[in-house]
Protein backbone atom coordinates (compact mmCIF):
# COMPACT_ATOMS: atom_id res chain seq x y z
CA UNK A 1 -8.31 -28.32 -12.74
CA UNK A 2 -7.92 -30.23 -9.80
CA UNK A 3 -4.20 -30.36 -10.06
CA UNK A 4 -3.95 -26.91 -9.84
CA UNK A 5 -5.94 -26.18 -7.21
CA UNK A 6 -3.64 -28.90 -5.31
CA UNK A 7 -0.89 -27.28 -6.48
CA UNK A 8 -1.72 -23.58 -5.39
CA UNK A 9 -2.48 -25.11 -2.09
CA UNK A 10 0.74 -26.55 -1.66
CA UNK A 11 2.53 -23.43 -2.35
CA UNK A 12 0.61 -22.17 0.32
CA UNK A 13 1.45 -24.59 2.98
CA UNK A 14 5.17 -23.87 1.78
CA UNK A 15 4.25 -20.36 2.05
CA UNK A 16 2.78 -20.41 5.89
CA UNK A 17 6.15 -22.58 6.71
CA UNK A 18 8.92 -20.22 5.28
CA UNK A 19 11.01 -18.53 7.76
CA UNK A 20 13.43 -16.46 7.53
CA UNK A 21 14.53 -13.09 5.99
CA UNK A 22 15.07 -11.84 2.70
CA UNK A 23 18.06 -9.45 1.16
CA UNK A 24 16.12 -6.47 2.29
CA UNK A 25 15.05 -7.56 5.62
CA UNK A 26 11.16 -8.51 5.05
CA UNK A 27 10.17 -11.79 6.64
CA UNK A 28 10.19 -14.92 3.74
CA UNK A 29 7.03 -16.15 5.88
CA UNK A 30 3.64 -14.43 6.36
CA UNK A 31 4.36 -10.40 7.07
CA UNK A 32 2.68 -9.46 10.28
CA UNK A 33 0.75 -6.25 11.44
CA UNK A 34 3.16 -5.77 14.26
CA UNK A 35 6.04 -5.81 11.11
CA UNK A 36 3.99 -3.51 8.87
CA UNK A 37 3.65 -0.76 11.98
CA UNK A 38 7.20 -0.97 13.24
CA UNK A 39 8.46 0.43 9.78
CA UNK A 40 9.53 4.14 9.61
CA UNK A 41 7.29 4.51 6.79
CA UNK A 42 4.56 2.76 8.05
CA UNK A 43 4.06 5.82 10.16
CA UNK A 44 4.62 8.92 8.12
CA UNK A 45 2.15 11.38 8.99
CA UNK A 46 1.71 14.96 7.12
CA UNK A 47 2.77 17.75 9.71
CA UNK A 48 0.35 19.36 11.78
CA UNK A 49 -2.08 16.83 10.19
CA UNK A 50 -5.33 16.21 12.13
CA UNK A 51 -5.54 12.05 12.21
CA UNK A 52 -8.80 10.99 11.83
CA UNK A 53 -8.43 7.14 11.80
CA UNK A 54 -5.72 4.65 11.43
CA UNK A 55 -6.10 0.58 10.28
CA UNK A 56 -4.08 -2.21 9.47
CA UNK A 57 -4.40 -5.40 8.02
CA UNK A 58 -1.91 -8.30 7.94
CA UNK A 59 -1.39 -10.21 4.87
CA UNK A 60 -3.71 -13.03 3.39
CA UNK A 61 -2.41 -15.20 1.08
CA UNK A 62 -3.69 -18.19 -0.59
CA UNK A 63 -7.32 -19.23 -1.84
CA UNK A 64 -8.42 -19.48 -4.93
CA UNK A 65 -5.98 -18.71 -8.14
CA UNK A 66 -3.56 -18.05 -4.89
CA UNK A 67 -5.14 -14.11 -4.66
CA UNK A 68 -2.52 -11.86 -2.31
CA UNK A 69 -3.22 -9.26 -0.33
CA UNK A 70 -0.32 -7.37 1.29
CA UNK A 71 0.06 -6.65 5.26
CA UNK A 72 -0.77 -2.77 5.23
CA UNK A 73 -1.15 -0.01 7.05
CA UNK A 74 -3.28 2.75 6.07
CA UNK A 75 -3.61 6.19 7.61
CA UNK A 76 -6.39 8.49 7.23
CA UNK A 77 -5.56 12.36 8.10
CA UNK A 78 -6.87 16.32 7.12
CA UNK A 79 -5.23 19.34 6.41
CA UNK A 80 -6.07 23.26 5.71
CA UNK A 81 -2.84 23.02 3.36
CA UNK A 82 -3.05 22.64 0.06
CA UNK A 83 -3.27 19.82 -2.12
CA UNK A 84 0.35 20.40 -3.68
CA UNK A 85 2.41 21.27 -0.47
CA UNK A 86 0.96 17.82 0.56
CA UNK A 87 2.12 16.27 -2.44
CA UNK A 88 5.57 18.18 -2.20
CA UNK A 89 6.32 17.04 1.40
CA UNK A 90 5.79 13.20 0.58
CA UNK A 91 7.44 13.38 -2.88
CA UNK A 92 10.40 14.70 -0.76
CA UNK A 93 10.19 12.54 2.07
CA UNK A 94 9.58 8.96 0.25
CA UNK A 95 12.41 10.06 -2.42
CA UNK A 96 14.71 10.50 0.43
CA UNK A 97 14.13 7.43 1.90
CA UNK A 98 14.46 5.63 -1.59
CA UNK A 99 11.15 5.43 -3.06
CA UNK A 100 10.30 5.86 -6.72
CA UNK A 101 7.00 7.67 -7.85
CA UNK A 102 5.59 5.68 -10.39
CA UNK A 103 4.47 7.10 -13.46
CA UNK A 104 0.78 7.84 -13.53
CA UNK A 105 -2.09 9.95 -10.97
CA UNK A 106 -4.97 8.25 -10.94
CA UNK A 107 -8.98 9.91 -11.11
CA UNK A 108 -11.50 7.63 -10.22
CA UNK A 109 -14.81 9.41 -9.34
CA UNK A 110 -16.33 6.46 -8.60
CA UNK A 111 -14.36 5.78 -5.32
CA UNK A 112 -14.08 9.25 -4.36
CA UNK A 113 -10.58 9.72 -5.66
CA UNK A 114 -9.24 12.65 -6.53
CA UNK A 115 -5.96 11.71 -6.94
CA UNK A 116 -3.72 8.72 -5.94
CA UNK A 117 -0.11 9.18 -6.10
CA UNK A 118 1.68 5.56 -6.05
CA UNK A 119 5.28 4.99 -5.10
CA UNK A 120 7.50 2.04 -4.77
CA UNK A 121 10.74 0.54 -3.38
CA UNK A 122 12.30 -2.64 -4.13
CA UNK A 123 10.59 -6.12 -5.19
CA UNK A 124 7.82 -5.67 -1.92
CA UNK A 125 6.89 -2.07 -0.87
CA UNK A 126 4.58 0.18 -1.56
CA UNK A 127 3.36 3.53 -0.53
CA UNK A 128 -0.14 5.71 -1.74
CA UNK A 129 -1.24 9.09 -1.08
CA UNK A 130 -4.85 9.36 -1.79
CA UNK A 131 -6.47 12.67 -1.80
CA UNK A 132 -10.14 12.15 -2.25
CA UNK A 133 -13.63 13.78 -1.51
CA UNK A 134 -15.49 13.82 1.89
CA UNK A 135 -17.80 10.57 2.24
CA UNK A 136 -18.56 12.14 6.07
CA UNK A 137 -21.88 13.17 6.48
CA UNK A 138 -20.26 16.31 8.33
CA UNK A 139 -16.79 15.70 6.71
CA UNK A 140 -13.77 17.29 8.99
CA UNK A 141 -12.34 20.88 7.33
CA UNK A 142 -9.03 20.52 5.30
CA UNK A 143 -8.17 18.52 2.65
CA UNK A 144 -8.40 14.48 3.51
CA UNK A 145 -5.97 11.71 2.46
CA UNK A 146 -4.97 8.09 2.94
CA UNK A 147 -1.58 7.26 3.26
CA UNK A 148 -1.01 3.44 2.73
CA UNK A 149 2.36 1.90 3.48
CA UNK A 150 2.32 -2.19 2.24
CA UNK A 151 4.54 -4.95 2.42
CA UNK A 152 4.15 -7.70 -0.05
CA UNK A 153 4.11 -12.06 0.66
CA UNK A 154 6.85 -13.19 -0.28
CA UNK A 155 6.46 -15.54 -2.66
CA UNK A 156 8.42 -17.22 -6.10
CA UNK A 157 5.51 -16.22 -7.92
CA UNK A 158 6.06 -12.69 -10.05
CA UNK A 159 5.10 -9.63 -8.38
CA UNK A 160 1.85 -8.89 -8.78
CA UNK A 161 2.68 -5.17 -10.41
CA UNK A 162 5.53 -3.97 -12.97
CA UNK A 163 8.62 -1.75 -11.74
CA UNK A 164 7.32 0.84 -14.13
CA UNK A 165 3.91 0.80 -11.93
CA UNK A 166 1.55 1.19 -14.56
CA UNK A 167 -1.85 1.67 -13.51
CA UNK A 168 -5.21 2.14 -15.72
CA UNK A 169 -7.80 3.82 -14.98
CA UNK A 170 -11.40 3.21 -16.09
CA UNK A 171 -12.49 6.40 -16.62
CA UNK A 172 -14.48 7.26 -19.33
């Protein structure tokens, strides 16, 4: 067991000292907040949306079994319009721009979910949509979502989700 743990650590000293960029322009060393937010799609907001709150978190790599976590950006925003036009407007603008909507809409109740639609570009992006239900004691009118742009570490391990984006869902 030891070795391993050795191991994993130094692929993440070899990790930390990469430099560099890849074929489609992400940084082969740690991705940065200031990278994440100076992406187009980093900051696409639903028109006429009210924002409500916007975070971002750089990525964190290494630890134990060598867990990643991507550099993201996640924006939190309401609208009177419905559900659907929302949909519409980012299915049009991410498939412009290249994305691919993967395969499944996700219901988990038990994060306050409604939906979650997931998209993807390439070996390292990723983009979510997530309508869900008012944890606000006095939640703002409209309709509220999450739209999360990430980057992922690169890394020679395997991507830590298929291109066919399967997701499950433990609902019962």
């Amino acid at each position: 067991m030891a070795h391993a743990v050795i191991g994993g650590l130094a692929e993440c000293g070899a990790h930390a000292k990469a430099t560099g960029i890849d074929s489609d322009g992400f940084p082969k060393g740690p991705v940065t907040v200031a990278f994440v937010n100076a992406r187009p799609d980093a900051n696409l907001v639903y028109p006429g949306a009210t924002l409500l709150k916007r975070s971002s978190s750089r990525e964190v790599f290494c630890g134990l079994y060598l867990s990643r976590s991507p550099a993201k950006t996640d924006i939190e925003f309401s609208t009177p319009d419905p559900v659907a036009t929302v949909n519409r407007w980012y299915e049009a603008r991410l498939g412009a721009g290249g994305w691919q909507e993967c395969a499944e809409y996700l219901h988990l109740p038990e994060y306050g979910s409604e939906t979650i639609r997931v998209f993807h570009r390439g070996d390292r992006e990723a983009y979510s949509v997530d309508h869900f239900v008012p944890v606000y004691p006095s939640p703002p009118p409209g309709n509220l979502f999450t739209a999360s742009y990430s980057v992922d570490p690169y890394t020679n391990l395997p991507p830590p989700w298929t291109g066919n984006c399967t997701l499950v869902s433990p609902v019962s």
